[in-house]
C-alpha atoms as a PDB file:
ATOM      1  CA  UNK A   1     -39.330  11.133  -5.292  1.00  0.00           C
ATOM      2  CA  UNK A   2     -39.752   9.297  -8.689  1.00  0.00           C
ATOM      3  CA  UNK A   3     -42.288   7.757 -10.571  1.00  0.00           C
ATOM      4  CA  UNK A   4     -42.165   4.594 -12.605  1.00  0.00           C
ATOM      5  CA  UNK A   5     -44.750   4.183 -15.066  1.00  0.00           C
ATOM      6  CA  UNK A   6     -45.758   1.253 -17.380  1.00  0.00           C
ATOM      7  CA  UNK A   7     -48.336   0.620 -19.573  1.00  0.00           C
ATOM      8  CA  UNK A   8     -49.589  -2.683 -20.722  1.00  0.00           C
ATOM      9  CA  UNK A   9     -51.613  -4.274 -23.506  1.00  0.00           C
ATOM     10  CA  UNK A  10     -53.759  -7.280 -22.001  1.00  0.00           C
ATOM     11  CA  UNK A  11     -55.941  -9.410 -23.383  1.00  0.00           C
ATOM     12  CA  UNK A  12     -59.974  -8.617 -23.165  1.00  0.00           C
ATOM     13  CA  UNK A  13     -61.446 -10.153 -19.958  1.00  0.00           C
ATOM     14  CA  UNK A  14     -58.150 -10.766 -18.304  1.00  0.00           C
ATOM     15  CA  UNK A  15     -57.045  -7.555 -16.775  1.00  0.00           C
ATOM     16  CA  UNK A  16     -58.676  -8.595 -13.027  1.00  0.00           C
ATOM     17  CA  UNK A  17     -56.195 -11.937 -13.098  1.00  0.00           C
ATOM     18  CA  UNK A  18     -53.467  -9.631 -14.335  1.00  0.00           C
ATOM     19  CA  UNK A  19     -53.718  -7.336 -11.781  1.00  0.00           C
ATOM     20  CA  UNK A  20     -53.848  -9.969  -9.308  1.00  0.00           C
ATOM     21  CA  UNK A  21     -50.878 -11.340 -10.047  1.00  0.00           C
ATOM     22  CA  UNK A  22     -48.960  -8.555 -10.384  1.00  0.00           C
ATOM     23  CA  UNK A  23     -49.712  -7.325  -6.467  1.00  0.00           C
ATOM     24  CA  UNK A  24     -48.909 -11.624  -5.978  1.00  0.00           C
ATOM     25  CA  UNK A  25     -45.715 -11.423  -7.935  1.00  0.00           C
ATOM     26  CA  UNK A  26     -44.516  -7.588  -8.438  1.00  0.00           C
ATOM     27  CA  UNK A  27     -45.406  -5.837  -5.327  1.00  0.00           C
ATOM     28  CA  UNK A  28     -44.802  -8.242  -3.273  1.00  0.00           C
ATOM     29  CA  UNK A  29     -41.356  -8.236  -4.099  1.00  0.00           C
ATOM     30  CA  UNK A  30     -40.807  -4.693  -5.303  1.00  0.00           C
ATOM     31  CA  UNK A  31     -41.826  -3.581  -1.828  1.00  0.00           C
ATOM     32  CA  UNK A  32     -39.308  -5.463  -0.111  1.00  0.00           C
ATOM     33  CA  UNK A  33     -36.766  -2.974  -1.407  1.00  0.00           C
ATOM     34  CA  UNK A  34     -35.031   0.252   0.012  1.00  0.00           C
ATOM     35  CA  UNK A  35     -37.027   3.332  -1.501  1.00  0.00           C
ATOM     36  CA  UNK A  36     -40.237   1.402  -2.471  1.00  0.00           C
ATOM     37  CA  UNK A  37     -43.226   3.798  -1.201  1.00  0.00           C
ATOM     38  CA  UNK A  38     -46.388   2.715  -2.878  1.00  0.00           C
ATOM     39  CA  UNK A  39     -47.868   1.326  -6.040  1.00  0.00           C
ATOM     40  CA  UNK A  40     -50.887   1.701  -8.034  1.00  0.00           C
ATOM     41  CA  UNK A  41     -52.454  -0.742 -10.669  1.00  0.00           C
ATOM     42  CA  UNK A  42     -55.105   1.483 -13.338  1.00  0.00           C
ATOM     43  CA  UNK A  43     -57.428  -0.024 -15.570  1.00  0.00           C
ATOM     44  CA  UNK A  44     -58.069   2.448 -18.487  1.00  0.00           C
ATOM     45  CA  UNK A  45     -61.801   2.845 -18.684  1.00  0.00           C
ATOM     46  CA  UNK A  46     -62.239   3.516 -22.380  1.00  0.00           C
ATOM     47  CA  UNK A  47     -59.355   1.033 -23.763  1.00  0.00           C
ATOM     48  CA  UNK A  48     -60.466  -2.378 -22.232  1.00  0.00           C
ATOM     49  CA  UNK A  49     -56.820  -3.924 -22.819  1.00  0.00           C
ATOM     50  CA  UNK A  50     -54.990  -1.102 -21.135  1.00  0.00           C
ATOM     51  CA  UNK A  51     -53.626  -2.015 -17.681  1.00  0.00           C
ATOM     52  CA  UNK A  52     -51.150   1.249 -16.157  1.00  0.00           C
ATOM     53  CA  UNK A  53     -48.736   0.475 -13.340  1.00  0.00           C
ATOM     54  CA  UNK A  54     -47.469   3.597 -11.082  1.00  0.00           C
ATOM     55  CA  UNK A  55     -44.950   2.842  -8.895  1.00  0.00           C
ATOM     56  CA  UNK A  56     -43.666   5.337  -6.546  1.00  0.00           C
ATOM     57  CA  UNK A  57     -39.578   5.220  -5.267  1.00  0.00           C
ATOM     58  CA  UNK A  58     -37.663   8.056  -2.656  1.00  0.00           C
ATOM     59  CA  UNK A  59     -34.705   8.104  -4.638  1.00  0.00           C
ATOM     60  CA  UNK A  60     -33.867   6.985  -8.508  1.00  0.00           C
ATOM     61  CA  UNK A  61     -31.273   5.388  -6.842  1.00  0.00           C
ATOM     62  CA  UNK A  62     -32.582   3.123  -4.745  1.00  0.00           C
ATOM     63  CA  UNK A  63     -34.723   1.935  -7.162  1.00  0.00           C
ATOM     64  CA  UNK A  64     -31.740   1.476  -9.868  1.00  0.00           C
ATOM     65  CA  UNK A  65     -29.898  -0.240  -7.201  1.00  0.00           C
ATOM     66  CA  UNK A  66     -32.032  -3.388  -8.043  1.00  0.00           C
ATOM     67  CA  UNK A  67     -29.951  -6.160  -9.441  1.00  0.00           C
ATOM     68  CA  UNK A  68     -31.432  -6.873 -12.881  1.00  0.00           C
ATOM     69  CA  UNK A  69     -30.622 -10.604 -11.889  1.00  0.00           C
ATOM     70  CA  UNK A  70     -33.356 -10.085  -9.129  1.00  0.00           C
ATOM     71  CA  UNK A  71     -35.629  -8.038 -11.876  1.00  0.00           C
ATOM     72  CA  UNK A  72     -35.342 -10.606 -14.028  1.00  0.00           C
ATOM     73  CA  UNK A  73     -35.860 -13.702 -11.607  1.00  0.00           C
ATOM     74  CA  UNK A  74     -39.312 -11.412 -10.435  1.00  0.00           C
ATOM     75  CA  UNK A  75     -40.317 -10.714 -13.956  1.00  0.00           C
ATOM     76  CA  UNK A  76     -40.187 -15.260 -15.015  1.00  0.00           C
ATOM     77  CA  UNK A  77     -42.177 -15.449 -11.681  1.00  0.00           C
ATOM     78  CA  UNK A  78     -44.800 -13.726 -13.254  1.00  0.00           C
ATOM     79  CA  UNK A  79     -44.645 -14.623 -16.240  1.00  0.00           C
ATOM     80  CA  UNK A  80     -45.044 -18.348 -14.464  1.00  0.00           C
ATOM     81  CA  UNK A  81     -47.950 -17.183 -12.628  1.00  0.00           C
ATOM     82  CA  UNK A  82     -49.967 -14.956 -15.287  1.00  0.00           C
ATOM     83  CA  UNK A  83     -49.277 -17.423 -18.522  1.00  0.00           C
ATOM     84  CA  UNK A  84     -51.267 -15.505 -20.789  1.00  0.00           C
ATOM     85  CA  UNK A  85     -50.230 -13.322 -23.409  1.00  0.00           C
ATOM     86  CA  UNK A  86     -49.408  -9.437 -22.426  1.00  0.00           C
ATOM     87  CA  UNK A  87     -47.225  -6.623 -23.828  1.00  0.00           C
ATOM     88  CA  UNK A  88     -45.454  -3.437 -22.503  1.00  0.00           C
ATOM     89  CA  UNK A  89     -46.345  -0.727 -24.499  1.00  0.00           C
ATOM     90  CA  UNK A  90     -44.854   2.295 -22.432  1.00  0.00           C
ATOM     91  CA  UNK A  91     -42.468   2.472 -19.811  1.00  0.00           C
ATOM     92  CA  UNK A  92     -40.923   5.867 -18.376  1.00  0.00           C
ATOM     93  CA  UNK A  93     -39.940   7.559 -15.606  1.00  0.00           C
ATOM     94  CA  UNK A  94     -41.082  11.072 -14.144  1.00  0.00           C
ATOM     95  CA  UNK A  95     -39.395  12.862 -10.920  1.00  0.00           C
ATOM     96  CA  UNK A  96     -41.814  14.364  -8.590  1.00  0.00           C
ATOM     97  CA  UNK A  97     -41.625  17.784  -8.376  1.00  0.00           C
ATOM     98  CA  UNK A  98     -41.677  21.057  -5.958  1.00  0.00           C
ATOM     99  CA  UNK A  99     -40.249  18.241  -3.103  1.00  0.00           C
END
């Protein structure tokens, strides 16, 4: 199994739409693929603007075997339906061990 992890800078007081769109939006669609398992959405309690995304795939490979045309065409869907400002601050990968 691997785990995707990304970390987000949102602006104060609209994390709860954020997340919300993201289950709309990402999850939705995400968990449509092969290898999709489960996803979490974390809001850091002592850094207000921190949203973390965990997102949990059988194989690196079937979750690289996304089309970035499809990643793309997910990511301006959300970006249509949240329309407020928001960054990605990390993004990596981590393979769960002792499987």
């Amino acid at each position: 199994m691997v785990v995707e992890l990304l970390k987000f800078k949102v602006l104060p007081g609209k994390q709860d739409l954020f997340m919300q769109q993201d289950a709309a939006v990402w999850t939705k669609a995400l968990s449509a693929y092969p290898g999709f398992v489960s996803k979490q959405v974390w809001s850091n309690s002592t850094e207000s603007t921190e949203v973390t995304i965990v997102i949990y795939w059988r194989t690196r490979e079937q979750w690289k075997a996304i089309p970035q045309e499809e990643i793309d065409e997910i990511d301006q869907k959300f970006d249509q339906a949240f329309a407020d400002s928001y960054e990605m601050i990390e993004a990596c990968e981590y393979i769960v061990m002792g499987e």
